[in-house]
C-alpha atoms as a PDB file:
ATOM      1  CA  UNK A   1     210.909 211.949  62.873  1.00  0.00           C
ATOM      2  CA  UNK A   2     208.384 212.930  65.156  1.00  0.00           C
ATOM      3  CA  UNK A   3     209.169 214.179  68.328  1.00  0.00           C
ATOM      4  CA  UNK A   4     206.707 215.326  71.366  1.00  0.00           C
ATOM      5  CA  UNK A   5     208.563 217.914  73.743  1.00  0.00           C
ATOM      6  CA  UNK A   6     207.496 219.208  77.448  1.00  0.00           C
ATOM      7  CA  UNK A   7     207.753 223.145  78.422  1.00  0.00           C
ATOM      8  CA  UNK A   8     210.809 222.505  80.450  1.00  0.00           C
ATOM      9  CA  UNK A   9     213.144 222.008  77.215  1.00  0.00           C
ATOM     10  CA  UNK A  10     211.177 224.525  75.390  1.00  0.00           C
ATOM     11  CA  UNK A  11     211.508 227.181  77.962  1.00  0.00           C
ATOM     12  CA  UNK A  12     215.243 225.989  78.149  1.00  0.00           C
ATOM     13  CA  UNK A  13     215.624 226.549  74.232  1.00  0.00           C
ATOM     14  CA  UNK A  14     213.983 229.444  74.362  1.00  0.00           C
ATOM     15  CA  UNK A  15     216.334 231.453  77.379  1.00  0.00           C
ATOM     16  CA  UNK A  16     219.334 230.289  75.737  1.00  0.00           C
ATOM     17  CA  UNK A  17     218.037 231.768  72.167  1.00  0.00           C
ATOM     18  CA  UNK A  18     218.053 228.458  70.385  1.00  0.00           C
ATOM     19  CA  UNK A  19     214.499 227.565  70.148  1.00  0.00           C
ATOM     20  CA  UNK A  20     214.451 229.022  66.712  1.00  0.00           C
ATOM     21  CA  UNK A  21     217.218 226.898  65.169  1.00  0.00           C
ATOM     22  CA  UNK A  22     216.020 223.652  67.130  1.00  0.00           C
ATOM     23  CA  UNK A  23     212.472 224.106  64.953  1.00  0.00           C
ATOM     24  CA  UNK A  24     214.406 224.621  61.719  1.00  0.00           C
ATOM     25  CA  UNK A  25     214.914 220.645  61.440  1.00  0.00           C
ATOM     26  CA  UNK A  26     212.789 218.847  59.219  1.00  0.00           C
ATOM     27  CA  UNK A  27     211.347 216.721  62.343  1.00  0.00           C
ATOM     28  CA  UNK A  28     207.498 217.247  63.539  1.00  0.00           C
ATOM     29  CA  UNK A  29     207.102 218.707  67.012  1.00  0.00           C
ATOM     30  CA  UNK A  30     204.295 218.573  68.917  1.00  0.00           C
ATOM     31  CA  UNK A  31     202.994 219.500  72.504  1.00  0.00           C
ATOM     32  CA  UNK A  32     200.197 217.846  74.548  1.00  0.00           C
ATOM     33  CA  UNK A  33     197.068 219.954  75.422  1.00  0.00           C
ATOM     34  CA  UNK A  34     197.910 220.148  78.577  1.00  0.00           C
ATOM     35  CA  UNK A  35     201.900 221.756  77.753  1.00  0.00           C
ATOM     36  CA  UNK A  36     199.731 224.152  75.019  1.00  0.00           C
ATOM     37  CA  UNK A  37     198.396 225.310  78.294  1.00  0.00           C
ATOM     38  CA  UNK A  38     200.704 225.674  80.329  1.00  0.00           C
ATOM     39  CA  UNK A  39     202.695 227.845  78.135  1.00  0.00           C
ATOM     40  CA  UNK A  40     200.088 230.148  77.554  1.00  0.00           C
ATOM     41  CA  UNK A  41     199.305 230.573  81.164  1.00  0.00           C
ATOM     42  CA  UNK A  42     202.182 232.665  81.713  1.00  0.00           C
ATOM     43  CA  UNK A  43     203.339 235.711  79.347  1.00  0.00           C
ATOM     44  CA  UNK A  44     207.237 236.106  79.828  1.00  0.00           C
ATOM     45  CA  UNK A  45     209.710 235.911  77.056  1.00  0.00           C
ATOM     46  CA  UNK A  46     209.833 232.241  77.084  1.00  0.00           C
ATOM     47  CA  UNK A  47     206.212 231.442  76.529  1.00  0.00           C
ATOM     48  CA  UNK A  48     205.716 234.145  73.530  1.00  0.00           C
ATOM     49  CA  UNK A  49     208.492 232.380  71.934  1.00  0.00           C
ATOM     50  CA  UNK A  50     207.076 229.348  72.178  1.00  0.00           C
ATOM     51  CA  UNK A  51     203.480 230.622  71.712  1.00  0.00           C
ATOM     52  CA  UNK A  52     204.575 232.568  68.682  1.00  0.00           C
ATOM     53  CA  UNK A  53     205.664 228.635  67.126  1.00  0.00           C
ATOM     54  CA  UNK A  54     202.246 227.098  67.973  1.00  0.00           C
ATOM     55  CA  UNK A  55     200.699 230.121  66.075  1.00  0.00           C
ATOM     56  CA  UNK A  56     202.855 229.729  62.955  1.00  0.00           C
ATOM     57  CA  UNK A  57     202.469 225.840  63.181  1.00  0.00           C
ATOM     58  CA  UNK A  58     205.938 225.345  63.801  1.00  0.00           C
ATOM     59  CA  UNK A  59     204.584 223.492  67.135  1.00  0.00           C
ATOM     60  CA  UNK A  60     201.691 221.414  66.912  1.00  0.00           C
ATOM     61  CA  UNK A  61     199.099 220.912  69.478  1.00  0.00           C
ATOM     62  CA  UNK A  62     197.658 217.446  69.940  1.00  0.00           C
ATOM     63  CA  UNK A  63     195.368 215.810  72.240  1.00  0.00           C
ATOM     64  CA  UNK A  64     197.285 213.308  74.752  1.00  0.00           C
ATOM     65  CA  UNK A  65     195.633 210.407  76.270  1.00  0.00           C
ATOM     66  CA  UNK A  66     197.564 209.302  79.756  1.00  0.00           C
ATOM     67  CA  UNK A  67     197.274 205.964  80.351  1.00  0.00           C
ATOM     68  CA  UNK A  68     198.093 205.004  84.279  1.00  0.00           C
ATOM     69  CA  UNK A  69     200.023 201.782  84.787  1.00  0.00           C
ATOM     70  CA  UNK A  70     199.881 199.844  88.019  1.00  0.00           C
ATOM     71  CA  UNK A  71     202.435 197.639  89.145  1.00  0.00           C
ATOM     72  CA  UNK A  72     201.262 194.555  91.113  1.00  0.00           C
END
């Protein structure tokens, strides 16, 4: 399966020390761009984690493409 996470549940994975298991799954995970940045903005505990999976591929970066929707 392929599933596309946000930093909230990564950062949430990561402070309860579970981000490691979670990744051990035989699922793809990838981040938007824009998460890729986020995480790598800041330098706590949280985002090394989580920068440390990008870096081993663990995490994969892809471009995202938002598409706004208007309601008539």
């Amino acid at each position: 399966m392929q599933i596309i996470i946000n930093s909230s549940p990564l950062i949430f994975l990561s402070k309860l020390n579970y981000l490691n298991q979670f990744f051990e799954s035989s699922d793809d995970f990838y981040i938007p761009q824009s998460v890729a940045d986020e995480i790598k903005a800041k330098s706590d505990p949280s985002s090394q984690t989580v920068q440390a999976l990008i870096n081993s591929g663990n995490l994969q970066v892809r471009a995202s493409k938002l598409i706004t929707i208007r309601s008539t």
